[in-house]
Protein backbone atom coordinates (compact mmCIF):
# COMPACT_ATOMS: atom_id res chain seq x y z
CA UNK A 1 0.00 0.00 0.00
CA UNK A 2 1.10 3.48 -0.65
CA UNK A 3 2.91 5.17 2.34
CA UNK A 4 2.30 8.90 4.00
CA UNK A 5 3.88 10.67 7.02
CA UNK A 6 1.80 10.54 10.08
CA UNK A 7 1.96 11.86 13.59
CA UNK A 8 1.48 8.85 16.35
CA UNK A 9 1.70 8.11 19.37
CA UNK A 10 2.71 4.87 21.30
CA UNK A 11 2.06 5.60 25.21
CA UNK A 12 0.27 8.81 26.74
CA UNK A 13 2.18 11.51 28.65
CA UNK A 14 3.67 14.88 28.37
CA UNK A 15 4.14 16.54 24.30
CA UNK A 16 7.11 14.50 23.44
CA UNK A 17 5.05 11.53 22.96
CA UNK A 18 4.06 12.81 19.44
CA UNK A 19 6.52 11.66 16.91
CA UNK A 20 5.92 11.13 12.99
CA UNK A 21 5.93 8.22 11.42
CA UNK A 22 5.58 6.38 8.06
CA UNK A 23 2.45 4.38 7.74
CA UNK A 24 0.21 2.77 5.73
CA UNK A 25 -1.97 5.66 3.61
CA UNK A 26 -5.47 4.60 4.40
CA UNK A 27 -8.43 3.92 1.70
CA UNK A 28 -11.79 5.75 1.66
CA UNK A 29 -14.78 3.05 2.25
CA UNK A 30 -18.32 3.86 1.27
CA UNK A 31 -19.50 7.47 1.49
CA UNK A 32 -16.03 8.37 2.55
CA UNK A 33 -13.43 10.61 0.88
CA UNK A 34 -9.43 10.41 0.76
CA UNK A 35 -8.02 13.88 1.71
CA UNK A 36 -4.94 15.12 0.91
CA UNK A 37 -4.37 16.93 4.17
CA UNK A 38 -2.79 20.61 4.01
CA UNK A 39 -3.54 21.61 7.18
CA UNK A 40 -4.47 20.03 10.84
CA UNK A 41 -6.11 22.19 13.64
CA UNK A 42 -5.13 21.56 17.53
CA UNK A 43 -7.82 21.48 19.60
CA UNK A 44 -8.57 20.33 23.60
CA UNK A 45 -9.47 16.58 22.78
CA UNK A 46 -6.27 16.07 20.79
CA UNK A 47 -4.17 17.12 24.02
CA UNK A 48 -7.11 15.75 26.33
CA UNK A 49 -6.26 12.24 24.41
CA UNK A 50 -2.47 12.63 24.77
CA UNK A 51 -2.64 12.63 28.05
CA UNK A 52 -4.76 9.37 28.28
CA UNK A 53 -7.95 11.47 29.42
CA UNK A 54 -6.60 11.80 32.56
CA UNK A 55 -9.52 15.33 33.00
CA UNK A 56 -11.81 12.54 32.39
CA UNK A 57 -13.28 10.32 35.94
CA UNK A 58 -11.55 7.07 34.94
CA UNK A 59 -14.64 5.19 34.92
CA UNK A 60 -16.12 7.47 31.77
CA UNK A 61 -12.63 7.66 30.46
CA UNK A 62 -12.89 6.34 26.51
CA UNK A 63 -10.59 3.56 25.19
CA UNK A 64 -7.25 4.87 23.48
CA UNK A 65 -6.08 2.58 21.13
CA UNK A 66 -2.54 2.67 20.61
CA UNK A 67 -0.85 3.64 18.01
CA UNK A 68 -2.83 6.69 17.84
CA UNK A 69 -2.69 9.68 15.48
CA UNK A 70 -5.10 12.61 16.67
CA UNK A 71 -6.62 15.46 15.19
CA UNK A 72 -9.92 16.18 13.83
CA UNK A 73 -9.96 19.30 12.12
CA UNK A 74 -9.10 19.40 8.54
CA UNK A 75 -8.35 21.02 5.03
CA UNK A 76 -7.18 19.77 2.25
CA UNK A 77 -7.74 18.48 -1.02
CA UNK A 78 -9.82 15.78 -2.58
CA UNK A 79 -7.80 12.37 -3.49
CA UNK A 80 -10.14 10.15 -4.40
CA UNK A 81 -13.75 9.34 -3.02
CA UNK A 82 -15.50 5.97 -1.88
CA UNK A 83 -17.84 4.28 -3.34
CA UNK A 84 -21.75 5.92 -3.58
CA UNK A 85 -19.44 9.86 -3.06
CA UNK A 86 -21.62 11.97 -5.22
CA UNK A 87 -20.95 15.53 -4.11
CA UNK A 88 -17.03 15.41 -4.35
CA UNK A 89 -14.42 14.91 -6.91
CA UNK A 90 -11.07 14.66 -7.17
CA UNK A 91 -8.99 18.16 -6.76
CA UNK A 92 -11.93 19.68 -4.74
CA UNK A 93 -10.80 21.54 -1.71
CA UNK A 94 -12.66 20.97 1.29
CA UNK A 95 -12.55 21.75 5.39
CA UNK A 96 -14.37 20.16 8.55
CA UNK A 97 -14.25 18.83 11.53
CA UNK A 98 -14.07 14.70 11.25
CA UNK A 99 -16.44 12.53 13.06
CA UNK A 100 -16.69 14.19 16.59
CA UNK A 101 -17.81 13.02 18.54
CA UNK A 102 -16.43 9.22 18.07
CA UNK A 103 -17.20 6.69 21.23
CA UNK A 104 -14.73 4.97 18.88
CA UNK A 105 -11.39 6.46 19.33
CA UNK A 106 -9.78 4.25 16.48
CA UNK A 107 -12.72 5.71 14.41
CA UNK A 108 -11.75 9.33 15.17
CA UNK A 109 -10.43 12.11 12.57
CA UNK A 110 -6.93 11.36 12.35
CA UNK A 111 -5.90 14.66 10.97
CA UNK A 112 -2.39 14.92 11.56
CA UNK A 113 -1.47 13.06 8.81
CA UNK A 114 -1.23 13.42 4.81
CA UNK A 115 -3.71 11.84 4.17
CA UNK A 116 -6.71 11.07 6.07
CA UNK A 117 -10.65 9.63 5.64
CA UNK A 118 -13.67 11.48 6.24
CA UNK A 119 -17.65 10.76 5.83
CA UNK A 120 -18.42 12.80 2.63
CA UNK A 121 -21.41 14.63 4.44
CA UNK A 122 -18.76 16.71 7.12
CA UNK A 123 -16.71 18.17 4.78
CA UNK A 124 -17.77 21.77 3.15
CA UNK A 125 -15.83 23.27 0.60
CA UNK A 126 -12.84 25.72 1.41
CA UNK A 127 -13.80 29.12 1.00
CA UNK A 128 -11.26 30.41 -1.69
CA UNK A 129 -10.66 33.78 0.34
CA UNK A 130 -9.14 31.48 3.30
CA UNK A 131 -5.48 29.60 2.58
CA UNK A 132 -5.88 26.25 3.96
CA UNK A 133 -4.00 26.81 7.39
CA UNK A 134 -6.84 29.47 7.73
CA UNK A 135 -9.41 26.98 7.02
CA UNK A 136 -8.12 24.33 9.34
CA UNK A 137 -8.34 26.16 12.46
CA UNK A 138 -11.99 26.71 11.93
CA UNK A 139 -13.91 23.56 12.23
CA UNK A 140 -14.52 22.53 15.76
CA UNK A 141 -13.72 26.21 17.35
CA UNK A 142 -16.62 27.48 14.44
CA UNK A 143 -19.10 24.79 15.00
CA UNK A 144 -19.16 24.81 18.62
CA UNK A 145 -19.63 28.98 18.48
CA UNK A 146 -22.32 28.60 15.91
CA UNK A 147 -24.11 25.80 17.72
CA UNK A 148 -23.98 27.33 20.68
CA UNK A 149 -25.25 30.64 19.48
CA UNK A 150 -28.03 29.68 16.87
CA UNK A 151 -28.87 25.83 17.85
CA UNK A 152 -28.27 26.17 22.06
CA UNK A 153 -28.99 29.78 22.89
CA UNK A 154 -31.04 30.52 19.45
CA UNK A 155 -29.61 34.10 20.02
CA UNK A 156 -32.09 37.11 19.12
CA UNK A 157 -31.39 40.59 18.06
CA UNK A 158 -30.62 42.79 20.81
CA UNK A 159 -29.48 40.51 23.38
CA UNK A 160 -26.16 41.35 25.66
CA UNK A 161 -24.01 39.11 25.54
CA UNK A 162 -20.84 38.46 27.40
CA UNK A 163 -17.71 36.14 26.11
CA UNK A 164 -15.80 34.84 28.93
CA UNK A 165 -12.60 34.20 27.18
CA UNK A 166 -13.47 36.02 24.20
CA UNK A 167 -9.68 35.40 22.23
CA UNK A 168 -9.57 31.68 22.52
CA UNK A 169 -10.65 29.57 19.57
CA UNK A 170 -14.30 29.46 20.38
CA UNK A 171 -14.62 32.70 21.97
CA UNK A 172 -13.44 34.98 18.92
CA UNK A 173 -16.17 32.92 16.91
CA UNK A 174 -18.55 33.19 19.17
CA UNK A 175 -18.09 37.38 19.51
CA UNK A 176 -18.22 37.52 15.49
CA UNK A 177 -21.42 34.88 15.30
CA UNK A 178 -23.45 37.08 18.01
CA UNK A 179 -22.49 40.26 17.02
CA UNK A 180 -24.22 38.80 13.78
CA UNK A 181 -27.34 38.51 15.44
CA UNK A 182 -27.25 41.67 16.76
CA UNK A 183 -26.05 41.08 20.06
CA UNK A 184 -24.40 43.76 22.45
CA UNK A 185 -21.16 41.89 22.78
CA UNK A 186 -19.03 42.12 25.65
CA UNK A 187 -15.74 40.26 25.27
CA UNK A 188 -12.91 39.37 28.54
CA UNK A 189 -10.01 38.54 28.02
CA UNK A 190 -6.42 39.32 28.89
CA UNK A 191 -5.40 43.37 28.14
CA UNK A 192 -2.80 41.90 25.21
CA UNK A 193 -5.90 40.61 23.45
CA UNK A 194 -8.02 44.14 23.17
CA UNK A 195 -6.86 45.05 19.74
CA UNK A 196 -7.63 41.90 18.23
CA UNK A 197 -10.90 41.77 19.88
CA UNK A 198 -12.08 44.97 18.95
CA UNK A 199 -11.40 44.60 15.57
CA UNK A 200 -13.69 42.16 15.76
CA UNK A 201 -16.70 43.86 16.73
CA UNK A 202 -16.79 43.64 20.50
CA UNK A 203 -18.87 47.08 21.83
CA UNK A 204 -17.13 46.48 25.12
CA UNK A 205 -13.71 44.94 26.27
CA UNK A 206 -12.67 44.21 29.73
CA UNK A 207 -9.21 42.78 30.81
CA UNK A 208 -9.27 40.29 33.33
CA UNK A 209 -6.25 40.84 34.97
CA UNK A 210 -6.93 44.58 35.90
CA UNK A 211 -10.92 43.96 35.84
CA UNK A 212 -12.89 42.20 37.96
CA UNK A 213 -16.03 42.00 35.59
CA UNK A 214 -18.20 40.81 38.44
CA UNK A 215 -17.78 44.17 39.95
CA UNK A 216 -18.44 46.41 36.52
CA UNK A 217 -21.05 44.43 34.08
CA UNK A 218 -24.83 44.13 35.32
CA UNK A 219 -28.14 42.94 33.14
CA UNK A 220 -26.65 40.44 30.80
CA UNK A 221 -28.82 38.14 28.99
CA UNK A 222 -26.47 35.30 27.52
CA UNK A 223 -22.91 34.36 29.34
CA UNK A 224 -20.87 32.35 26.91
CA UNK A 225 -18.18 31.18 29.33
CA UNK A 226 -14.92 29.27 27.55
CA UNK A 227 -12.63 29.27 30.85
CA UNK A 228 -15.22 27.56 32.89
CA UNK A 229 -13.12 26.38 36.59
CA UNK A 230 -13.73 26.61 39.99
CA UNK A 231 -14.88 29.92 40.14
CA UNK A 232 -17.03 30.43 37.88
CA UNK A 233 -20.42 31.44 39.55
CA UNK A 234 -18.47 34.46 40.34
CA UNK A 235 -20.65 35.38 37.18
CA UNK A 236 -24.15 34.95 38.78
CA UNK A 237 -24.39 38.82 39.76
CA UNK A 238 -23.33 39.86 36.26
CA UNK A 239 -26.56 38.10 34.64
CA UNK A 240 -30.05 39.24 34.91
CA UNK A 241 -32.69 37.33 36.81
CA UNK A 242 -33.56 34.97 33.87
CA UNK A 243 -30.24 35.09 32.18
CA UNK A 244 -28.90 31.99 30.18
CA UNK A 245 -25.21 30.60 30.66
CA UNK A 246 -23.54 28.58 28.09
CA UNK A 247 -20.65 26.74 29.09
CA UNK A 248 -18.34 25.45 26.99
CA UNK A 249 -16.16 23.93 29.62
CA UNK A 250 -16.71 22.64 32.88
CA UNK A 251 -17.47 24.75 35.53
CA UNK A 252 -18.87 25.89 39.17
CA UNK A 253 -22.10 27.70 38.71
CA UNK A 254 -23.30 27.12 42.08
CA UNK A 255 -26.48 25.63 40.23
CA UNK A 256 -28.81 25.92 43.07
CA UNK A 257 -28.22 29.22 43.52
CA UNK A 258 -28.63 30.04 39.79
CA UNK A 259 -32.15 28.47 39.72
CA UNK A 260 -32.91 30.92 42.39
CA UNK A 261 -32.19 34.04 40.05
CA UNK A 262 -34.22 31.63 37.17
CA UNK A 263 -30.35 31.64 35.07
CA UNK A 264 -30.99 28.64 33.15
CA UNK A 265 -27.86 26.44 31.00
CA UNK A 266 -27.94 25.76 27.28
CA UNK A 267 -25.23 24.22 25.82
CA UNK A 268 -24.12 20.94 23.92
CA UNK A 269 -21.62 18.61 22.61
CA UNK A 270 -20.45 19.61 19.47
CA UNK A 271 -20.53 17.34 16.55
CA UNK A 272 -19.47 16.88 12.78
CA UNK A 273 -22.09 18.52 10.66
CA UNK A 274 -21.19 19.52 6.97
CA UNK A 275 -24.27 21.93 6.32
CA UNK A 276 -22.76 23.97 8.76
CA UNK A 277 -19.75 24.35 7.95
CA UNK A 278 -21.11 25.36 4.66
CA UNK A 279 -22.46 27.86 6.13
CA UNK A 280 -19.79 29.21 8.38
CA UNK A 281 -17.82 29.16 4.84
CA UNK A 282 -20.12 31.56 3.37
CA UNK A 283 -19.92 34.20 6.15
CA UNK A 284 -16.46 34.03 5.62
CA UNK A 285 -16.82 34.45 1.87
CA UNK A 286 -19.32 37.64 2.64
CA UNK A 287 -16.59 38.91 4.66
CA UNK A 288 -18.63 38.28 8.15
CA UNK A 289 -16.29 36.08 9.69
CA UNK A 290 -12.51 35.84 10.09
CA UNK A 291 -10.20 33.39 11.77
CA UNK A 292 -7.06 34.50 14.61
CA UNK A 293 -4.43 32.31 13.90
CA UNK A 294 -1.95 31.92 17.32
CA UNK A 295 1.05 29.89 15.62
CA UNK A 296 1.93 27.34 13.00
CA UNK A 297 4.27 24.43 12.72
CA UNK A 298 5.12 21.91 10.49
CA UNK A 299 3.62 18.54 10.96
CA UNK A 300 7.06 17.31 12.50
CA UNK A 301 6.76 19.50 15.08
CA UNK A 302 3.28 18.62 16.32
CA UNK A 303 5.14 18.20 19.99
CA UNK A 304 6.17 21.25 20.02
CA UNK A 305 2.83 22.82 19.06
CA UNK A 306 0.83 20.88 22.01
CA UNK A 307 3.79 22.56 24.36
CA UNK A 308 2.49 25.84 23.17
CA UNK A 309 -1.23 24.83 23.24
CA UNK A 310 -0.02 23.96 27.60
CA UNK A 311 1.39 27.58 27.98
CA UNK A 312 -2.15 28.97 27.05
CA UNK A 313 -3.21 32.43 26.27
CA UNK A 314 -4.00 31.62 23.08
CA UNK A 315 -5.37 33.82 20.84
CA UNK A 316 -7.12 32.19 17.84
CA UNK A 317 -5.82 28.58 17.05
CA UNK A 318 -3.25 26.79 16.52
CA UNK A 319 -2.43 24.84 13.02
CA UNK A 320 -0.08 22.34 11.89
CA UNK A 321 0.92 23.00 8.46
CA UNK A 322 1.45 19.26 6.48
CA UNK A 323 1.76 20.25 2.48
CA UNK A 324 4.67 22.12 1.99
CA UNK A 325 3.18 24.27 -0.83
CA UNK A 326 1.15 26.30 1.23
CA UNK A 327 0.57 29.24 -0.06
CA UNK A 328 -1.94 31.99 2.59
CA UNK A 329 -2.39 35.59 3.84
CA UNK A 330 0.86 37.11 5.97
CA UNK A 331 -1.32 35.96 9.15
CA UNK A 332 -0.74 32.20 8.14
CA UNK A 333 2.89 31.88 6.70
């Protein structure tokens, strides 16, 4: 069988358990498609998986099979299709996120690779104003904002809205998607970020570090929180009574306490869903959306980008670059 370059991983631990390796390219089965990966997005679950799911209570942990190669998010191009693939061809360029969520880890994306296999039906096409390391930070960070804001919250016009880590991969979607709606978008983060955020779109910024928001923002309708932790019903006072919070990560809402005030939750795994990614690829073709991109590294040095993923303060994603003719905006070389 033809050979590719792929990133695996024989035991779980700290970043330096990533390695490449040559390996068998794989073959796409019915309804699937063969990508020719350009570009791999990091996300949580790839490091989450690294490190054996040790966030996870070890009873609910899933099964790791080893080898493992992670990665779900995608963009590349079109290599050949399975059998009953009507809506791709060969030379197409595509981007999504690849079956997540899988309660089969061998089934899962494996995106950091050359070449990897994906149910025809989560793949959109690339918009042509993004390059592909653009593209391949978008799919999970994009799907969970825009699930969160139009399938979770169903956000209306005029809402306020507060992004609790507003500059993180989810968070800068989320800010664009609501301030789409019409939202009054208030957007936390850490003072470095404010530039960045501002430019896109948030009507207020506060810095965390200098801030503490609890104390300055009242009568908010929709808390999108993507820090989550310990402390995170220090929120309750900043909602009003009847205000929805949307985690994305775990958190301390001091639930009983938020029923009191009526604050109800709304939020959801997110999962593969190629409609909407066609979607999120025409806002950014109207110019409605646009992606932060953190860092980039070459597929060898996948270790290396999970050790910058651990330092955190991220602001937009982080890619893995696998063709070596990529050609992108000044923001992605």
């Amino acid at each position: 069988m033809p050979a590719m370059k792929a990133v695996r991983m024989h035991r779980t631990g700290e970043p330096g358990v990533l390695a490449v390796e040559e390996v068998p390219r794989p073959e796409p089965g019915t309804g699937d498609v063969l990508v020719r990966v350009h570009a791999a997005g990091l996300n949580p679950p790839d490091w989450y998986a690294r490190k054996g799911f040790s966030n996870i209570p070890e009873a609910l942990r899933p099964t790791l099979p080893l080898p493992y190669t992670p990665g779900t998010d995608i963009s590349g191009v079109v290599a050949a299709v399975g059998h009953g693939v009507t809506p791709w061809q060969e030379g197409d360029e595509v981007f999504g996120l690849v079956r997540f969520p899988s309660l089969e880890m061998e089934n899962g994306g494996r995106g950091y690779a050359e070449y990897t296999t994906s149910p025809a039906s989560q793949l959109a096409r690339k918009p042509a104003g993004l390059s592909h390391v653009e593209a391949a930070a978008v799919p999970m960070a994009g799907l969970t904002a825009y699930q969160y804001v139009f399938d979770h919250i169903k956000l209306d016009e005029g809402r306020r809205v507060l992004v609790n880590g507003a500059a993180g991969g989810v968070g800068h979607f989320a800010v664009q998607l609501a301030k789409s709606q019409g939202a009054y978008v208030i957007g936390v983060a850490s003072g470095r970020h404010e530039t960045f955020l501002r430019e896109l779109g948030v009507d207020e910024f506060l810095d965390y570090t200098t801030t503490r928001v609890e104390d300055e923002v009242r009568d908010v309708d929709v808390l999108i929180d993507c820090v989550g932790g310990p402390d995170a019903h220090r929120f309750l006072p900043v909602l009003r009574p009847g205000g929805v919070i949307s985690p994305v990560f775990h958190g301390d809402y001091h639930r009983e306490r938020a029923a009191e005030l009526g604050i109800t939750f709304r939020s959801g795994q997110v999962h593969s869903d190629g409609e909407q990614m066609a979607e999120l690829g025409r806002l950014f073709e109207e110019g409605r959306l646009r992606v932060g991109i953190d860092s980039v590294f070459p597929l060898a040095e996948a270790a290396k980008a999970h050790e910058r993923a651990e330092r955190g303060h991220i602001q937009g994603k982080i890619v893995l670059r696998v063709a070596p003719d990529q050609i992108g905006s000044p923001a992605s070389r």
